[in-house]
N, C-alpha and C. Protein backbone atom coordinates (compact mmCIF):
# COMPACT_ATOMS: atom_id res chain seq x y z
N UNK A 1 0.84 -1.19 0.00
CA UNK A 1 0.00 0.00 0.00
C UNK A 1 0.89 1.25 0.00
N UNK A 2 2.21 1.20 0.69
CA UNK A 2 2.75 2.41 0.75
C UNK A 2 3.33 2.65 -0.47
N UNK A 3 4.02 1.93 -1.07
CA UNK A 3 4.45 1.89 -2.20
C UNK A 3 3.60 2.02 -3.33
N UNK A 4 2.45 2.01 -3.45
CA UNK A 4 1.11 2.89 -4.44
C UNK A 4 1.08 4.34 -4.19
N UNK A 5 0.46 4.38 -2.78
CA UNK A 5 0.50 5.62 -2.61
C UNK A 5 1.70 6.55 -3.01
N UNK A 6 3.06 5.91 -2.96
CA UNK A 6 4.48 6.71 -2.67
C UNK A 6 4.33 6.77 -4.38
N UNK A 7 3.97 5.67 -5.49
CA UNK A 7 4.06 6.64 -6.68
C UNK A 7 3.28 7.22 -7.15
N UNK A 8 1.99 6.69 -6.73
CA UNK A 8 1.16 8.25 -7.32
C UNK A 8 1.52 9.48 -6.37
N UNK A 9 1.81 9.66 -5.50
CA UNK A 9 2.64 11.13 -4.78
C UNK A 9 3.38 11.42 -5.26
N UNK A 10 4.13 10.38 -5.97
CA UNK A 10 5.57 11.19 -6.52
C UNK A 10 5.43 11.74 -7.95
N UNK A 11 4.24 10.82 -9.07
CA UNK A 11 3.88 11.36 -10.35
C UNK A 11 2.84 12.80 -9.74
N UNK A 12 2.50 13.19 -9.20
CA UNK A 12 1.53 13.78 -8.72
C UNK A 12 2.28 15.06 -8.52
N UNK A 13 3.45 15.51 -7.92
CA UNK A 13 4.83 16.31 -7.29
C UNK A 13 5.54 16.46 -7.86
N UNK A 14 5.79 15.86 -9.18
CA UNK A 14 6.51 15.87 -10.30
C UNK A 14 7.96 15.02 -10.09
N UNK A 15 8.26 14.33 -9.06
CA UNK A 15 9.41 13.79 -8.58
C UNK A 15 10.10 12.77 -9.76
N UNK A 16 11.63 12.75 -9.71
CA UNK A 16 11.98 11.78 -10.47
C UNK A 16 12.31 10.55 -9.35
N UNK A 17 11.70 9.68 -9.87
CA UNK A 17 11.87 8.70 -8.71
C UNK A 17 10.94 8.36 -8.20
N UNK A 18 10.99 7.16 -7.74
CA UNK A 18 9.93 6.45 -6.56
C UNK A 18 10.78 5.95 -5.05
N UNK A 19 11.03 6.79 -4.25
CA UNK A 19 11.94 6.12 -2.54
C UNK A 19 11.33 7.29 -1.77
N UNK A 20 11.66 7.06 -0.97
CA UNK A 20 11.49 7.40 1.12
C UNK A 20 12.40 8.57 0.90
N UNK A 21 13.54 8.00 1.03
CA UNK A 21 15.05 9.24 1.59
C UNK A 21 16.10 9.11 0.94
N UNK A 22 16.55 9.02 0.05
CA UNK A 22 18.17 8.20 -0.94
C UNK A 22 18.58 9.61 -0.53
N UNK A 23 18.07 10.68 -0.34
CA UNK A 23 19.40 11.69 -0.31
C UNK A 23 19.87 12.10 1.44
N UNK A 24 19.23 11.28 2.42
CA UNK A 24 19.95 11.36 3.58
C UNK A 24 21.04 10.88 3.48
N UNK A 25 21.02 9.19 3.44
CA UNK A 25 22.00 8.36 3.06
C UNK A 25 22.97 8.57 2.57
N UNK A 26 22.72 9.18 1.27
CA UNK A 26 23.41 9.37 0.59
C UNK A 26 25.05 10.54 0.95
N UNK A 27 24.16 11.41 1.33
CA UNK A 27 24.74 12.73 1.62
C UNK A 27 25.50 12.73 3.11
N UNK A 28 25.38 11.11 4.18
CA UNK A 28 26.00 10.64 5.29
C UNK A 28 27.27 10.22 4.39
N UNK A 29 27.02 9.35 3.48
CA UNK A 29 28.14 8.65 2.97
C UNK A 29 28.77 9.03 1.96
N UNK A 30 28.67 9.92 1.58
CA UNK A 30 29.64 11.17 0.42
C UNK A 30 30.37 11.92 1.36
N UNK A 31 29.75 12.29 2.62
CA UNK A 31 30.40 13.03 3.04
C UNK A 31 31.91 12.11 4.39
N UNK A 32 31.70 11.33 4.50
CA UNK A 32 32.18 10.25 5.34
C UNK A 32 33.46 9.82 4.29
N UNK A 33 33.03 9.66 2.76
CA UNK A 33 33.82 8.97 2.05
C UNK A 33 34.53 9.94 1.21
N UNK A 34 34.49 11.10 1.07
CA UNK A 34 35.17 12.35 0.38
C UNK A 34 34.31 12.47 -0.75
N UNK A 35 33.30 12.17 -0.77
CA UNK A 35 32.58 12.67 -2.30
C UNK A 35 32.17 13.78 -3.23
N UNK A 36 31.69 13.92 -3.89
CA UNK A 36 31.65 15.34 -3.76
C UNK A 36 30.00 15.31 -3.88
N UNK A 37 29.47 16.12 -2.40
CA UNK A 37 28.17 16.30 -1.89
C UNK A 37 26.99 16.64 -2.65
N UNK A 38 27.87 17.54 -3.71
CA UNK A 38 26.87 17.84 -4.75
C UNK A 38 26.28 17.27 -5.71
N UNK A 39 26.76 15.98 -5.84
CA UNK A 39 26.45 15.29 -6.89
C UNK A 39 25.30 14.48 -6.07
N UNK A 40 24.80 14.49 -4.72
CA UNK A 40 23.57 13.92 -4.28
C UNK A 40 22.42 14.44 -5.37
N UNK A 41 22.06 14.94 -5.62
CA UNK A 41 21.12 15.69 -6.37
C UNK A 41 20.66 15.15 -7.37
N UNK A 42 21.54 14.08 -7.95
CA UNK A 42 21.61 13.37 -9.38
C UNK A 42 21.68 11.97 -9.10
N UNK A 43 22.41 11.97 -7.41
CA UNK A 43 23.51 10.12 -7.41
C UNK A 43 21.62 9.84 -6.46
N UNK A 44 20.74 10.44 -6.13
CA UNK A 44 19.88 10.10 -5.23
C UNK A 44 18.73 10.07 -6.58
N UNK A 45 18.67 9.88 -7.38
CA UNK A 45 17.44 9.53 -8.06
C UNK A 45 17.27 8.12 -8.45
N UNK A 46 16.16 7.82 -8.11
CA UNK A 46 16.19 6.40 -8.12
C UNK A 46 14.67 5.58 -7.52
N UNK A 47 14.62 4.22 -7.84
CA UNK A 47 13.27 3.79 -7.72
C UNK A 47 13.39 2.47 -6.25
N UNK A 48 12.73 2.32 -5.33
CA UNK A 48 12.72 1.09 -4.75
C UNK A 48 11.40 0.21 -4.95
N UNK A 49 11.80 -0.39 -5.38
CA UNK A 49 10.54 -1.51 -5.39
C UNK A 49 10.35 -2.60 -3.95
N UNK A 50 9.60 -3.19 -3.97
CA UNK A 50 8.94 -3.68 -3.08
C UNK A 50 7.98 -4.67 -3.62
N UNK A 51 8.37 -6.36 -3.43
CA UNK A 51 7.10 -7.29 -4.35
C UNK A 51 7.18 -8.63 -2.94
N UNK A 52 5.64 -9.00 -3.23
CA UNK A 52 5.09 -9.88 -2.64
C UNK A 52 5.48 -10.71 -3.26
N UNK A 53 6.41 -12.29 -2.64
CA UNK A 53 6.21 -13.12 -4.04
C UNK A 53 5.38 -14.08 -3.54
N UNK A 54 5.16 -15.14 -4.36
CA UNK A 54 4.61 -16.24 -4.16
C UNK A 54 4.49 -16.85 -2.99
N UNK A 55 6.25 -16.99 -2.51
CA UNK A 55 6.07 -17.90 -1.21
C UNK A 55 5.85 -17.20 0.04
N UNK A 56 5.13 -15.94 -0.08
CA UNK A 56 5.04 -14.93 0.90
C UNK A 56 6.53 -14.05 1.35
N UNK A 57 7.30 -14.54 1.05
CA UNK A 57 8.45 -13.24 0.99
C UNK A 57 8.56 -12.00 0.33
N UNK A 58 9.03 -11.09 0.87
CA UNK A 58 9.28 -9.82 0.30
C UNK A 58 10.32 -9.43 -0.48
N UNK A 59 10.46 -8.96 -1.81
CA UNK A 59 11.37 -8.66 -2.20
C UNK A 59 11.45 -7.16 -2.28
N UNK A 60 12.98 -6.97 -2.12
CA UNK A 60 12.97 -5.32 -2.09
C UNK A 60 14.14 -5.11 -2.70
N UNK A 61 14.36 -3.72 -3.67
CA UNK A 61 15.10 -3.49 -4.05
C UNK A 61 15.47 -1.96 -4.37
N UNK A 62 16.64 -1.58 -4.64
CA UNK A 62 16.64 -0.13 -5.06
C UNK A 62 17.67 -0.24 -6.24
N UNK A 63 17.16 0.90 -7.08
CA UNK A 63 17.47 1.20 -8.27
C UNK A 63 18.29 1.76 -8.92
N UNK A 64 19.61 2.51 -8.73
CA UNK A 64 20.05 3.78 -8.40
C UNK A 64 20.45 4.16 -10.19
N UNK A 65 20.08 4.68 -11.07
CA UNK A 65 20.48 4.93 -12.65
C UNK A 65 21.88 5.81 -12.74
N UNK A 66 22.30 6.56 -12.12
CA UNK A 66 22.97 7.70 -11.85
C UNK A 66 24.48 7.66 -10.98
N UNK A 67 23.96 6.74 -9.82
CA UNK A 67 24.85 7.44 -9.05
C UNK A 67 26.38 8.05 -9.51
N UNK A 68 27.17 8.67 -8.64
CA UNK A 68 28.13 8.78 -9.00
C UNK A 68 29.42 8.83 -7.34
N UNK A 69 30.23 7.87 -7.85
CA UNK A 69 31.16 7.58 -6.44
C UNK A 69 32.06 7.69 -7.17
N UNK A 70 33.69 7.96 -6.47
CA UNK A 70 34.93 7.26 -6.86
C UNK A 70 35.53 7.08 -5.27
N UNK A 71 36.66 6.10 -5.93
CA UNK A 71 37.95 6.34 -4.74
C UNK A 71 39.18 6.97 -4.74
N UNK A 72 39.07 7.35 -5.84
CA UNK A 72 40.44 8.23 -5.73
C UNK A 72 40.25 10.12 -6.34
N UNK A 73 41.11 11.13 -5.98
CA UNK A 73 40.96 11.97 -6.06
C UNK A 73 39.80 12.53 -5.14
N UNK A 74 39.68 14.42 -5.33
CA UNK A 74 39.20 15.00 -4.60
C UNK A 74 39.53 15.02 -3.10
N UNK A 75 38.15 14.24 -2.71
CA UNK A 75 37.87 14.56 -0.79
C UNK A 75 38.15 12.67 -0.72
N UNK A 76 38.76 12.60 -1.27
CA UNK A 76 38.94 10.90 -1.00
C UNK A 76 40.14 10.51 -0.69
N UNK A 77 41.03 11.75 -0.60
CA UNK A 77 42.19 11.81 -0.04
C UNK A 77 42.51 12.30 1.40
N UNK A 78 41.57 13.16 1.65
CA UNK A 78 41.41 13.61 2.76
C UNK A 78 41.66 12.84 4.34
N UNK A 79 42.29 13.26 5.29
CA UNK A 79 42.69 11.99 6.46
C UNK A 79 41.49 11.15 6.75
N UNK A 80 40.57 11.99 7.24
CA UNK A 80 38.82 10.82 8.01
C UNK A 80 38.33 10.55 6.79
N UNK A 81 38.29 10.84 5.26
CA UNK A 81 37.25 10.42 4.41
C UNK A 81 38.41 9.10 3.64
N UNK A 82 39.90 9.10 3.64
CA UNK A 82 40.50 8.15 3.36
C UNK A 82 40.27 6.84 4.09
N UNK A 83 40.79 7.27 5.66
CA UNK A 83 40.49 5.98 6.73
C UNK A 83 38.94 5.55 6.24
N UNK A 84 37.55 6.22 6.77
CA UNK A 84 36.56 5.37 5.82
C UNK A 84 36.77 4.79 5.07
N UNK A 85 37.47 4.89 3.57
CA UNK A 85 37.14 3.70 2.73
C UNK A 85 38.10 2.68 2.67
N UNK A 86 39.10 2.94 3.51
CA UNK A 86 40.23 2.20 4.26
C UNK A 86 39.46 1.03 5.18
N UNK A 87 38.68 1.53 6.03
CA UNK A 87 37.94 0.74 6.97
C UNK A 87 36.99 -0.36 6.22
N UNK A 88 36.23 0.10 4.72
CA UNK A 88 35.84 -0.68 3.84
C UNK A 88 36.39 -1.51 3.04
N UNK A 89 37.63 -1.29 2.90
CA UNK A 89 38.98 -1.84 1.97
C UNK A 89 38.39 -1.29 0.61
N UNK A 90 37.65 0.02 0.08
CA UNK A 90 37.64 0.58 -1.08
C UNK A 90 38.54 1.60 -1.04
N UNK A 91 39.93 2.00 -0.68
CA UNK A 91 40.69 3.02 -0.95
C UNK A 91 41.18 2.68 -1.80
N UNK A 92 41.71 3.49 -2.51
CA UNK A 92 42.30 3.36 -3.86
C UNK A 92 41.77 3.28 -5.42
N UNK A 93 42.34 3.02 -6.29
CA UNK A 93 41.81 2.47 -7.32
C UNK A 93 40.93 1.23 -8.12
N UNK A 94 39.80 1.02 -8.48
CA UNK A 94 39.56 0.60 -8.80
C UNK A 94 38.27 -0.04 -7.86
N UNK A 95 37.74 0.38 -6.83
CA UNK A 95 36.91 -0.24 -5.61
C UNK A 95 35.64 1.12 -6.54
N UNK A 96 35.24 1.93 -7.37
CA UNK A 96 34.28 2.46 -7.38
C UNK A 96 33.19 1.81 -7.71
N UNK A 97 32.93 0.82 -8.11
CA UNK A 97 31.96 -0.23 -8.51
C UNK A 97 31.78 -1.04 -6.96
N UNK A 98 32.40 -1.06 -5.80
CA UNK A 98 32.15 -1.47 -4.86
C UNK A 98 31.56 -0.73 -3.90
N UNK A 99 32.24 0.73 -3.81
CA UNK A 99 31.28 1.49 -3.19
C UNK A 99 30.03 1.99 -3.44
N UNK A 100 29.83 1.88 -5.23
CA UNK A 100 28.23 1.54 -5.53
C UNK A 100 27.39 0.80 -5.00
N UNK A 101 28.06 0.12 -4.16
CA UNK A 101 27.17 -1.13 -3.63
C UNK A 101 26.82 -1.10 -2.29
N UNK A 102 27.89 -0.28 -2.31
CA UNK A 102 27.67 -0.16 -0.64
C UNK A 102 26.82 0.75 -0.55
N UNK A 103 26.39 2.16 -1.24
CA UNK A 103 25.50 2.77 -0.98
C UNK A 103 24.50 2.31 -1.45
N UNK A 104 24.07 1.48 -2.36
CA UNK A 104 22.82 0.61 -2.13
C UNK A 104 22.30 -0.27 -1.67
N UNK A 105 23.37 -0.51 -0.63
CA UNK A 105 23.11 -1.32 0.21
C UNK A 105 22.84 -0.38 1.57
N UNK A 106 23.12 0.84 1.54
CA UNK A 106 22.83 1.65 2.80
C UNK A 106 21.52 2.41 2.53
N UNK A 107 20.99 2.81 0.87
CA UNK A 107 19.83 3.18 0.93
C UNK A 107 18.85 1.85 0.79
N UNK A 108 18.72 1.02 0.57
CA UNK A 108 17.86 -0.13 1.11
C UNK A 108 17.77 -0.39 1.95
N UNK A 109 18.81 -0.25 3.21
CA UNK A 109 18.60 -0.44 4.54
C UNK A 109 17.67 0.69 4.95
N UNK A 110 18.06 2.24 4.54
CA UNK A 110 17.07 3.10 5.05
C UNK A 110 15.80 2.94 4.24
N UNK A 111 15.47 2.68 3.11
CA UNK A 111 14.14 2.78 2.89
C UNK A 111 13.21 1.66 3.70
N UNK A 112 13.90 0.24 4.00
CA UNK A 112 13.39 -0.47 5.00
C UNK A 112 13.08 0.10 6.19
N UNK A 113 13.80 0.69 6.52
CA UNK A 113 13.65 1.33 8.28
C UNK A 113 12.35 2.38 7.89
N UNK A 114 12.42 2.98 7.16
CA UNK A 114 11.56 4.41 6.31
C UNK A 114 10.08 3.86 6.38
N UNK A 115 10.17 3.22 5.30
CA UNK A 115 9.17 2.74 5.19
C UNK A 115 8.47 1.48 6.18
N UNK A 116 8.91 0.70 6.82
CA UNK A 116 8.78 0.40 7.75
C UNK A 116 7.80 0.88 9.01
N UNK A 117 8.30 1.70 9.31
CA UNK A 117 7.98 3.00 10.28
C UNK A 117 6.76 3.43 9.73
N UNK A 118 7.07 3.98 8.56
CA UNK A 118 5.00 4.93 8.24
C UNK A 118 4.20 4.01 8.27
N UNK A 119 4.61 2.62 7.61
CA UNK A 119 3.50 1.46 7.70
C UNK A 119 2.75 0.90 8.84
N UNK A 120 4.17 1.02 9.66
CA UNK A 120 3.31 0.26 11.25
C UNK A 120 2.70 2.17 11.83
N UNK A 121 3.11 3.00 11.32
CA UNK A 121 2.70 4.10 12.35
C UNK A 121 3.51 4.69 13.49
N UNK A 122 5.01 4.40 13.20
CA UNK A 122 5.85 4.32 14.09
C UNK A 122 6.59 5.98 13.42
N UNK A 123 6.43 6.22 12.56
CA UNK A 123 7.21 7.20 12.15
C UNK A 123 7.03 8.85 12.91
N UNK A 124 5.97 9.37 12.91
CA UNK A 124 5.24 10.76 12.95
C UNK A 124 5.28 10.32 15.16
N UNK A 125 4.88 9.08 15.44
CA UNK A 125 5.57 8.86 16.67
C UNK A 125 6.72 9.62 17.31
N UNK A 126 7.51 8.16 16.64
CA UNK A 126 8.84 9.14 16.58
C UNK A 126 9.50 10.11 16.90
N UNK A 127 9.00 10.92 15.64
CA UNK A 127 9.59 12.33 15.73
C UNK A 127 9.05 13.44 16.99
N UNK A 128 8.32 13.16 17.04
CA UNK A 128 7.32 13.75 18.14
C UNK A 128 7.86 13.73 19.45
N UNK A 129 8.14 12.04 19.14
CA UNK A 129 8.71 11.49 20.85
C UNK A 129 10.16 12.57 21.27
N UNK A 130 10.79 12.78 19.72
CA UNK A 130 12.06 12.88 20.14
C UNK A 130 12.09 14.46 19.86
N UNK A 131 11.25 15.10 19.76
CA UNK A 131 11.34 16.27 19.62
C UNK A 131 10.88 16.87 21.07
N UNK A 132 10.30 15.91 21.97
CA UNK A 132 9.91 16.16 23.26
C UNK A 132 8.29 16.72 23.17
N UNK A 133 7.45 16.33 22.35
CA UNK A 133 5.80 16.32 22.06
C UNK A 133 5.62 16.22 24.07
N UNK A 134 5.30 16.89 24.46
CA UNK A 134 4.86 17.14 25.72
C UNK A 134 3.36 16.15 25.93
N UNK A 135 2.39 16.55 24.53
CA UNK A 135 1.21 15.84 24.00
C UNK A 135 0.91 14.54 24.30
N UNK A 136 1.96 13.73 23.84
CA UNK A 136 2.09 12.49 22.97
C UNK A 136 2.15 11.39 24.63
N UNK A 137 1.17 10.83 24.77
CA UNK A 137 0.90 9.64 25.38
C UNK A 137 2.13 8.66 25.35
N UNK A 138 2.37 8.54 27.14
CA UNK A 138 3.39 7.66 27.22
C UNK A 138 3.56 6.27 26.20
N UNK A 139 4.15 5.25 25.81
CA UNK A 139 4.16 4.20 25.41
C UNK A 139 3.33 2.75 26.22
């Protein structure tokens, strides 16, 4: 259901794309990994799907047409954005096809959590809770 609603909202808004958040994520791990930040704008367009199959499992996936990563040059030299992809073993040459993966593997984790959350009703909670909603009925 959320995933209906989320594309007719998004044809509706004019959005390119069908997801939750690809440019939080995104813009944690560009900036962690020396990227260059600006290219969220373009590396965050993208579709997640979501299918019922047969044997009652869920499949989920994200789409990304665009993105754009490297490991070498720029902010990828930098001391904390080197150690990151050091800590991944993508420093250097030739790991940019790996860190593609890794950020789709970090925006699928958030659109799970994302979407997740609005479905059970846990989301608008949440924020409330943690914004200190004075309102909002203990748990």
């Amino acid at each position: 259901e959320y995933w209906r609603v989320s594309v007719i909202g998004g044809v509706l808004s004019g959005t390119i794309g069908v997801h939750g958040h690809f440019a939080n994520g995104l813009a944690a791990l560009y900036l962690a990994t020396g990227q260059d930040v600006a290219c969220v704008a373009e590396s965050a367009v993208g579709v997640t799907r979501f299918e019922c199959m047969p044997n009652g499992d869920l499949y989920a996936a994200v789409t990304l047409p665009g993105i754009m990563v490297g490991t070498v040059g720029g902010g990828t030299g930098l001391p904390s954005q080197h150690a990151c992809l050091e800590l991944m073993g993508l420093a250097g040459s030739g790991h940019a096809g790996a860190l593609a993966e890794v950020c789709a593997g970090l925006l699928l984790a958030g659109e799970l959590s994302i979407i997740g959350a609005l479905s059970a009703g846990h989301f608008s909670r949440a924020h409330r809770k943690l914004a200190r909603d004075r309102t909002l009925p203990p748990p």
